[in-house]
PDB file of N, CA and C in Angstrom:
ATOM      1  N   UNK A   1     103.788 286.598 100.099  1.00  0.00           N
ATOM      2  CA  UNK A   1     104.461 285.340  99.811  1.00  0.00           C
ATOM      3  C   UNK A   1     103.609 284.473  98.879  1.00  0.00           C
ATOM      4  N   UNK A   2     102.351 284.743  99.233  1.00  0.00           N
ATOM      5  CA  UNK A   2     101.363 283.587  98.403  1.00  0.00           C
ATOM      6  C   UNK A   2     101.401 284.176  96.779  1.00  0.00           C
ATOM      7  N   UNK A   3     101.347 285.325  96.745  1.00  0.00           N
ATOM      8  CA  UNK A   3     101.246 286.101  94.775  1.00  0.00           C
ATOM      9  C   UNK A   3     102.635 285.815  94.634  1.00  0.00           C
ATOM     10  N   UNK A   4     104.273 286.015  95.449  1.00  0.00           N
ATOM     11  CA  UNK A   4     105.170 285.393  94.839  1.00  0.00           C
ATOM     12  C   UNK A   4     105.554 284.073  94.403  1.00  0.00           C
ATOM     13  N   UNK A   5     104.551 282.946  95.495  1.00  0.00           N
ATOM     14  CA  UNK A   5     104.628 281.872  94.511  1.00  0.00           C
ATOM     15  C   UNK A   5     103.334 281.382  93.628  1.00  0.00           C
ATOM     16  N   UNK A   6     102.323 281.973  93.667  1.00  0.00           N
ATOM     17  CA  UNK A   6     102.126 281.834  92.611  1.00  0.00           C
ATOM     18  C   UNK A   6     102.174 282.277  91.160  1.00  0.00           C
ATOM     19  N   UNK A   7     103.356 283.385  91.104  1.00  0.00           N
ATOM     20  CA  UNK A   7     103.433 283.925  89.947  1.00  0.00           C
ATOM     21  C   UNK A   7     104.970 282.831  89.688  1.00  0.00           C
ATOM     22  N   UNK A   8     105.384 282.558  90.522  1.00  0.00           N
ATOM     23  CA  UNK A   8     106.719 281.213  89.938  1.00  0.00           C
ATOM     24  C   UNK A   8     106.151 280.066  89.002  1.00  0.00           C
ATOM     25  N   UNK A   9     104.814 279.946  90.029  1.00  0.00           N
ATOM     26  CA  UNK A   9     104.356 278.550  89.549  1.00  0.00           C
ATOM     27  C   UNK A   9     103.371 278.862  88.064  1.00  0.00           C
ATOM     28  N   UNK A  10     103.077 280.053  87.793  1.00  0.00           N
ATOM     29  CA  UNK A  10     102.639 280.308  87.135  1.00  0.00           C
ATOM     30  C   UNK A  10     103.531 280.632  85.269  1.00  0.00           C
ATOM     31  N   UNK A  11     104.666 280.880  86.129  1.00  0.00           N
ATOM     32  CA  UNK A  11     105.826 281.206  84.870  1.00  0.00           C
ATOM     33  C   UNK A  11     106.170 279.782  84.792  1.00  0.00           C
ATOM     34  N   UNK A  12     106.516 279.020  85.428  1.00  0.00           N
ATOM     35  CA  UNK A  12     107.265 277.792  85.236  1.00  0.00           C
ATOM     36  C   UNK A  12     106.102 276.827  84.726  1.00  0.00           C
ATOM     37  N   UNK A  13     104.766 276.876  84.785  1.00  0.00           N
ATOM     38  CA  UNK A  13     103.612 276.218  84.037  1.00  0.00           C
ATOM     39  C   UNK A  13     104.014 276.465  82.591  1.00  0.00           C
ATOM     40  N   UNK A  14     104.064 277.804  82.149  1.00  0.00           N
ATOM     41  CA  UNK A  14     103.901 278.824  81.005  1.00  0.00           C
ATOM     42  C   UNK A  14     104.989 278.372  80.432  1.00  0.00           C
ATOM     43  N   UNK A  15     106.443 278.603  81.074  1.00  0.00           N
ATOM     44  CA  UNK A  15     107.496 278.215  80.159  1.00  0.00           C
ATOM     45  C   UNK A  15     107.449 276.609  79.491  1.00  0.00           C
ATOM     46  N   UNK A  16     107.218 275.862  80.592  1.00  0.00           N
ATOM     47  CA  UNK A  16     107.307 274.670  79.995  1.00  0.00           C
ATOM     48  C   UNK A  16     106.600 274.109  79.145  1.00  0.00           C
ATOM     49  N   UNK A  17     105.103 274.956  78.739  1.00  0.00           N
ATOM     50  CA  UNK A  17     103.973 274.365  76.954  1.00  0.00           C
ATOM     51  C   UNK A  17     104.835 274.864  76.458  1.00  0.00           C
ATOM     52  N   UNK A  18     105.793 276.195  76.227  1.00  0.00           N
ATOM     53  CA  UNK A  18     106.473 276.603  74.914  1.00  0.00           C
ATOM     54  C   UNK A  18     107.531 275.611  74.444  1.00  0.00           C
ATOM     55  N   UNK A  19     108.432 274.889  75.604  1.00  0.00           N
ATOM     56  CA  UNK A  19     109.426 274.103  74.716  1.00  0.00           C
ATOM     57  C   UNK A  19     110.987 275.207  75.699  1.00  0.00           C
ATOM     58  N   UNK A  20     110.542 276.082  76.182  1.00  0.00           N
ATOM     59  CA  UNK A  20     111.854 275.956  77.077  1.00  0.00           C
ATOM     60  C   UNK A  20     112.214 274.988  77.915  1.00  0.00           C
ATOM     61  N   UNK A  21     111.729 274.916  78.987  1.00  0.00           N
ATOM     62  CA  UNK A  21     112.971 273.759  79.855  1.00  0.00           C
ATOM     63  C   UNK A  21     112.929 272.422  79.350  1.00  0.00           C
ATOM     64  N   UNK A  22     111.389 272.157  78.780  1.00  0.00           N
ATOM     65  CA  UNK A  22     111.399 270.834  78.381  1.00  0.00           C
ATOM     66  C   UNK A  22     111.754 270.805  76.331  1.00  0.00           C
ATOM     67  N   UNK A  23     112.608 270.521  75.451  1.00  0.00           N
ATOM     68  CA  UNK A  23     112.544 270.630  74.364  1.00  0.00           C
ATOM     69  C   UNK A  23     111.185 269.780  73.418  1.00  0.00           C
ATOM     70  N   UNK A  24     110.565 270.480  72.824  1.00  0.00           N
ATOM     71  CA  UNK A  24     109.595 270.097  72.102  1.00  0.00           C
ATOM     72  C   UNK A  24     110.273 268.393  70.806  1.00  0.00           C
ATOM     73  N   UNK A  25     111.005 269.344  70.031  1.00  0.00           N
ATOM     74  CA  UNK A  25     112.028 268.111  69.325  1.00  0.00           C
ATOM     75  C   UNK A  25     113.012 267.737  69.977  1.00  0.00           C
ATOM     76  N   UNK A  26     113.142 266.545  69.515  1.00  0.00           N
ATOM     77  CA  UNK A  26     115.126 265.989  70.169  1.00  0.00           C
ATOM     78  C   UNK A  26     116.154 267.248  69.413  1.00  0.00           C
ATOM     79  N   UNK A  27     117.270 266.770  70.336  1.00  0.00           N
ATOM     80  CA  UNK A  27     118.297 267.388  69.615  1.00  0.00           C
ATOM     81  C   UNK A  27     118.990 266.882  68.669  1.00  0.00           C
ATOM     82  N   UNK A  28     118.945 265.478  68.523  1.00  0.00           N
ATOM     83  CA  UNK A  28     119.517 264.764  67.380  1.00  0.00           C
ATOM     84  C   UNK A  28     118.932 265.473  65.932  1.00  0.00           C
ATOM     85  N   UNK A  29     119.858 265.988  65.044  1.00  0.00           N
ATOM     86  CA  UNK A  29     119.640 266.897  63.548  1.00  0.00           C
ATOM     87  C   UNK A  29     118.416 265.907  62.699  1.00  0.00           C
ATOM     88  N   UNK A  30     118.954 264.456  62.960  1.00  0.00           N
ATOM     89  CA  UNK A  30     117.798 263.478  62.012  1.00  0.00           C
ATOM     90  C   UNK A  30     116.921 262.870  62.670  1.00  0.00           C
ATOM     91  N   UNK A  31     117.105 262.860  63.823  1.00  0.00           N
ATOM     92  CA  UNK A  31     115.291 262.557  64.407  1.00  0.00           C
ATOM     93  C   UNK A  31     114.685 263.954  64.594  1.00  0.00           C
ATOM     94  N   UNK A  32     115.117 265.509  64.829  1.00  0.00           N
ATOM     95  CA  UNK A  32     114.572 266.115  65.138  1.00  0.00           C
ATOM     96  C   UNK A  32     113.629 266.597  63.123  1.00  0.00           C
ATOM     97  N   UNK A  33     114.383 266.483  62.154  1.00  0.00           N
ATOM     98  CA  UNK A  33     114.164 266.720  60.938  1.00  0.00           C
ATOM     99  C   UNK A  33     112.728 265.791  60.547  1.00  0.00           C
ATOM    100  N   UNK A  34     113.083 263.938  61.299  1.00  0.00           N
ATOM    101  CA  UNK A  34     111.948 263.164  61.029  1.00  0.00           C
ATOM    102  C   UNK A  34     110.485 263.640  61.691  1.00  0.00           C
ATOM    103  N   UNK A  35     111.085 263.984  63.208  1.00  0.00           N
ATOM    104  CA  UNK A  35     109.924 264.427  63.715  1.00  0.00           C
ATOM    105  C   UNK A  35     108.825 266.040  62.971  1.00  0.00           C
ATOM    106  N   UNK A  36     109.664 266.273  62.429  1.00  0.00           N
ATOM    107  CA  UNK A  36     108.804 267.948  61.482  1.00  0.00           C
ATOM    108  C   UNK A  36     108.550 267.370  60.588  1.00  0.00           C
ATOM    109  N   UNK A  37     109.204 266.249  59.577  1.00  0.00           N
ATOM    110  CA  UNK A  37     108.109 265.705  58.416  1.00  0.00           C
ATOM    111  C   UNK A  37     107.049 265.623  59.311  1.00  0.00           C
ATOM    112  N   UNK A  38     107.014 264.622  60.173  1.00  0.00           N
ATOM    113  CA  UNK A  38     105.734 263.972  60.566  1.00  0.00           C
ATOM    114  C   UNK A  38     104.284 264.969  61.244  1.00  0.00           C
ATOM    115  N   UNK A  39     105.377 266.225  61.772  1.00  0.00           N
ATOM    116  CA  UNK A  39     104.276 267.164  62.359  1.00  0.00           C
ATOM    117  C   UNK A  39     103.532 268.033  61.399  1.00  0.00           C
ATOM    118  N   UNK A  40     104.504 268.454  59.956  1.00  0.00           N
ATOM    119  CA  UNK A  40     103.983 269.363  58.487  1.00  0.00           C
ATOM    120  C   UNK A  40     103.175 268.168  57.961  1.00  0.00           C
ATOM    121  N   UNK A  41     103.557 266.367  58.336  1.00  0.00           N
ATOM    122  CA  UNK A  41     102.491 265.853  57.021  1.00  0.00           C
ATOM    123  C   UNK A  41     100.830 265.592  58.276  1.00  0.00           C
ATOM    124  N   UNK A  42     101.100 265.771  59.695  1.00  0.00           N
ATOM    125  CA  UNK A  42      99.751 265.598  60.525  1.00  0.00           C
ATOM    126  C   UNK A  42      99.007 267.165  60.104  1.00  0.00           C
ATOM    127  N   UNK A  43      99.889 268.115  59.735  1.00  0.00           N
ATOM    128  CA  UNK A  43      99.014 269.537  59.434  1.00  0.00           C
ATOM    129  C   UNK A  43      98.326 269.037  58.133  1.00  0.00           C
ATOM    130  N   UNK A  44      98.943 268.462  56.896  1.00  0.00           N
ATOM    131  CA  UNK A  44      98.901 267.762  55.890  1.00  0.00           C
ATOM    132  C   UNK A  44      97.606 267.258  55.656  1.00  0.00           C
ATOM    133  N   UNK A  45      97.278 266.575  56.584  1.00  0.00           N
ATOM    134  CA  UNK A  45      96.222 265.187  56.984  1.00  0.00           C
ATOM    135  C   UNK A  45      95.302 266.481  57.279  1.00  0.00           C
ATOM    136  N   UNK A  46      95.618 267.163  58.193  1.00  0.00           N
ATOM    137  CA  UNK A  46      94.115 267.753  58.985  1.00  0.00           C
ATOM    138  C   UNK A  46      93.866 268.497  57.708  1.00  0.00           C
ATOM    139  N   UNK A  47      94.255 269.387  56.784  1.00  0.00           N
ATOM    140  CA  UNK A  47      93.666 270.017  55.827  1.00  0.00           C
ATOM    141  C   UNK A  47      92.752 269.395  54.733  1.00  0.00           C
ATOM    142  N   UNK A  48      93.075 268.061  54.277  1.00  0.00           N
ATOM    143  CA  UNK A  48      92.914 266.970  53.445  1.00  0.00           C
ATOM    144  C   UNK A  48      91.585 266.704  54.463  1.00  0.00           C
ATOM    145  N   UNK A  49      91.892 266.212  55.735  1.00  0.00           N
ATOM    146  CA  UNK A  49      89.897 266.227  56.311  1.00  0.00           C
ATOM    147  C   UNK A  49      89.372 267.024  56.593  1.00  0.00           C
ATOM    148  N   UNK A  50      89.547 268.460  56.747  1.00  0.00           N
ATOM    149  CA  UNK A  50      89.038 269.489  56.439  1.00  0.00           C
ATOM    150  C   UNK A  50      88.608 270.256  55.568  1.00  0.00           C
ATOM    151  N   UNK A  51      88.671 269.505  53.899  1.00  0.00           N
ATOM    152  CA  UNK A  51      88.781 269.732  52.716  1.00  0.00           C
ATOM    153  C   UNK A  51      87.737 268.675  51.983  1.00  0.00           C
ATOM    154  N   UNK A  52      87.753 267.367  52.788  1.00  0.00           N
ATOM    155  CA  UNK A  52      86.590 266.551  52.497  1.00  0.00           C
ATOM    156  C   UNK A  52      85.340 266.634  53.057  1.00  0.00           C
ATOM    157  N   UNK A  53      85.585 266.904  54.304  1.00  0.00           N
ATOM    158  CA  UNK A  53      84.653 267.575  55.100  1.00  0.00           C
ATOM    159  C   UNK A  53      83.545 268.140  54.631  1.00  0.00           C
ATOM    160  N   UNK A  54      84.336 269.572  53.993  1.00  0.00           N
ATOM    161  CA  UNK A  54      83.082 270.472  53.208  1.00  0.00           C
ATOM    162  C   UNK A  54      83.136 270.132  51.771  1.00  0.00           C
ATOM    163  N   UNK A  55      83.210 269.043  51.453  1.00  0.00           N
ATOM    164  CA  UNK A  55      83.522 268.655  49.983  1.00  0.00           C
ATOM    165  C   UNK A  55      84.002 269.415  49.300  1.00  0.00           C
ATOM    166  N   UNK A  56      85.132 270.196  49.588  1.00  0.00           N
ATOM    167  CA  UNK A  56      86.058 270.651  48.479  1.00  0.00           C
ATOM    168  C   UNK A  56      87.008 269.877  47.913  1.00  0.00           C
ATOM    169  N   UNK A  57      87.453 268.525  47.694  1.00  0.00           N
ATOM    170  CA  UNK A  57      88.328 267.518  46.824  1.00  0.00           C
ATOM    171  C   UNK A  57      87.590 267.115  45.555  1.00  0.00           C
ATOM    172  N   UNK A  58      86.148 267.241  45.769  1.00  0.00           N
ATOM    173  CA  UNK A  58      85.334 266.679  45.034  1.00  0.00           C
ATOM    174  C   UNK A  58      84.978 267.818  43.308  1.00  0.00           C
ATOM    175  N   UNK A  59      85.248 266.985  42.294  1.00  0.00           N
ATOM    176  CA  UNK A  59      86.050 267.540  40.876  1.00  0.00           C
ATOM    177  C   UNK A  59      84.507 269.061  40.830  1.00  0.00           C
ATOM    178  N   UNK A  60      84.705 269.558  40.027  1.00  0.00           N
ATOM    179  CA  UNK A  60      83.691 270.512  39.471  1.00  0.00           C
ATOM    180  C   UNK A  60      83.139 270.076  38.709  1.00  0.00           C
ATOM    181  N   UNK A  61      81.629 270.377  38.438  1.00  0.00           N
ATOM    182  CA  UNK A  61      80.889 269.968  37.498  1.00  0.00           C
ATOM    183  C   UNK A  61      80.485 271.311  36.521  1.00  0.00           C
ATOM    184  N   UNK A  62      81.229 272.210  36.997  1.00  0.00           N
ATOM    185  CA  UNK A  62      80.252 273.564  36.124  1.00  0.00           C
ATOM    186  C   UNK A  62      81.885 273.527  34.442  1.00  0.00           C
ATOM    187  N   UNK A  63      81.056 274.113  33.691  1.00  0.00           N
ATOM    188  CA  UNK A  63      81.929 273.645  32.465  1.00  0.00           C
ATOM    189  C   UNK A  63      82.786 275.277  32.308  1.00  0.00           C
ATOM    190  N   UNK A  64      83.851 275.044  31.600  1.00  0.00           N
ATOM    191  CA  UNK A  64      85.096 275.735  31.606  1.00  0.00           C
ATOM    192  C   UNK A  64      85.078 276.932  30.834  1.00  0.00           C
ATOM    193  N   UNK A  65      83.521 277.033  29.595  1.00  0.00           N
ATOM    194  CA  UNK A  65      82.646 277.893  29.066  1.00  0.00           C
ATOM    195  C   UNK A  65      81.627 278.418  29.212  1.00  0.00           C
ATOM    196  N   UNK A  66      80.782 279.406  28.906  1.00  0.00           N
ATOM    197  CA  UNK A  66      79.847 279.871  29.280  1.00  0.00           C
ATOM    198  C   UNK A  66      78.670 278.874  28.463  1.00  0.00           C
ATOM    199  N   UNK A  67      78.009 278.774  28.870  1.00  0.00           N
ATOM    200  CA  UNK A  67      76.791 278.484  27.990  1.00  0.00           C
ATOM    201  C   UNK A  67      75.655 278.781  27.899  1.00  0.00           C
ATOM    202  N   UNK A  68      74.823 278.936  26.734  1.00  0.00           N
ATOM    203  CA  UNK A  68      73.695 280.159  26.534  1.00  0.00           C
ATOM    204  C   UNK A  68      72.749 279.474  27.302  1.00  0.00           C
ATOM    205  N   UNK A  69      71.766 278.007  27.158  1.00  0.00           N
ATOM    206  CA  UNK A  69      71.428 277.532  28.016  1.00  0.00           C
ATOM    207  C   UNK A  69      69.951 277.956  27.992  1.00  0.00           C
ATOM    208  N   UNK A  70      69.224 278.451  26.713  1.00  0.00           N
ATOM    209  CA  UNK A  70      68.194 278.927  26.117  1.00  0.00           C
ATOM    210  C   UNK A  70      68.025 277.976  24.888  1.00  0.00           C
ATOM    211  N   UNK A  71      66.919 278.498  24.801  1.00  0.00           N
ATOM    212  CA  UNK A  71      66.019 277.024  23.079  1.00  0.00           C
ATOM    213  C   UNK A  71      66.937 278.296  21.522  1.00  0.00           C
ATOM    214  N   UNK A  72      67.292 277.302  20.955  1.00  0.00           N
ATOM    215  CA  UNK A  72      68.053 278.049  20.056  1.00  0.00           C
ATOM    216  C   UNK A  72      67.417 277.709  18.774  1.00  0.00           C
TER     217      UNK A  72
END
């Protein structure tokens, strides 16, 4: 009896992070649409500080040619 409920309580933990019983978005078509801008522009954001972070926004300084870079 005790492994049958805890394998209930264990599925019904599990189902409910995915967004079955409880829905993750509304069902309304235009709040559920507003709410995914807002979750693609928070992915948005984290890349942008994850990008400053290791200073990759920051321009290049190496030039677009080779250069000899010896006394001529």
């Amino acid at each position: 009896m005790r492994k049958w409920l805890l394998t209930v309580v264990t599925i019904c933990s599990l189902a409910s992070t995915t967004g079955c019983l409880l829905p993750i978005y509304s069902a309304d078509p235009a709040r559920r649409a507003q709410q995914l801008i807002y979750t693609s522009e928070n992915l948005r954001a984290m890349l942008d500080e994850w990008e400053r972070i290791w200073f990759l926004d920051q321009p290049s300084h190496l030039t677009p040619h080779s250069v000899h870079g010896g006394i001529i």
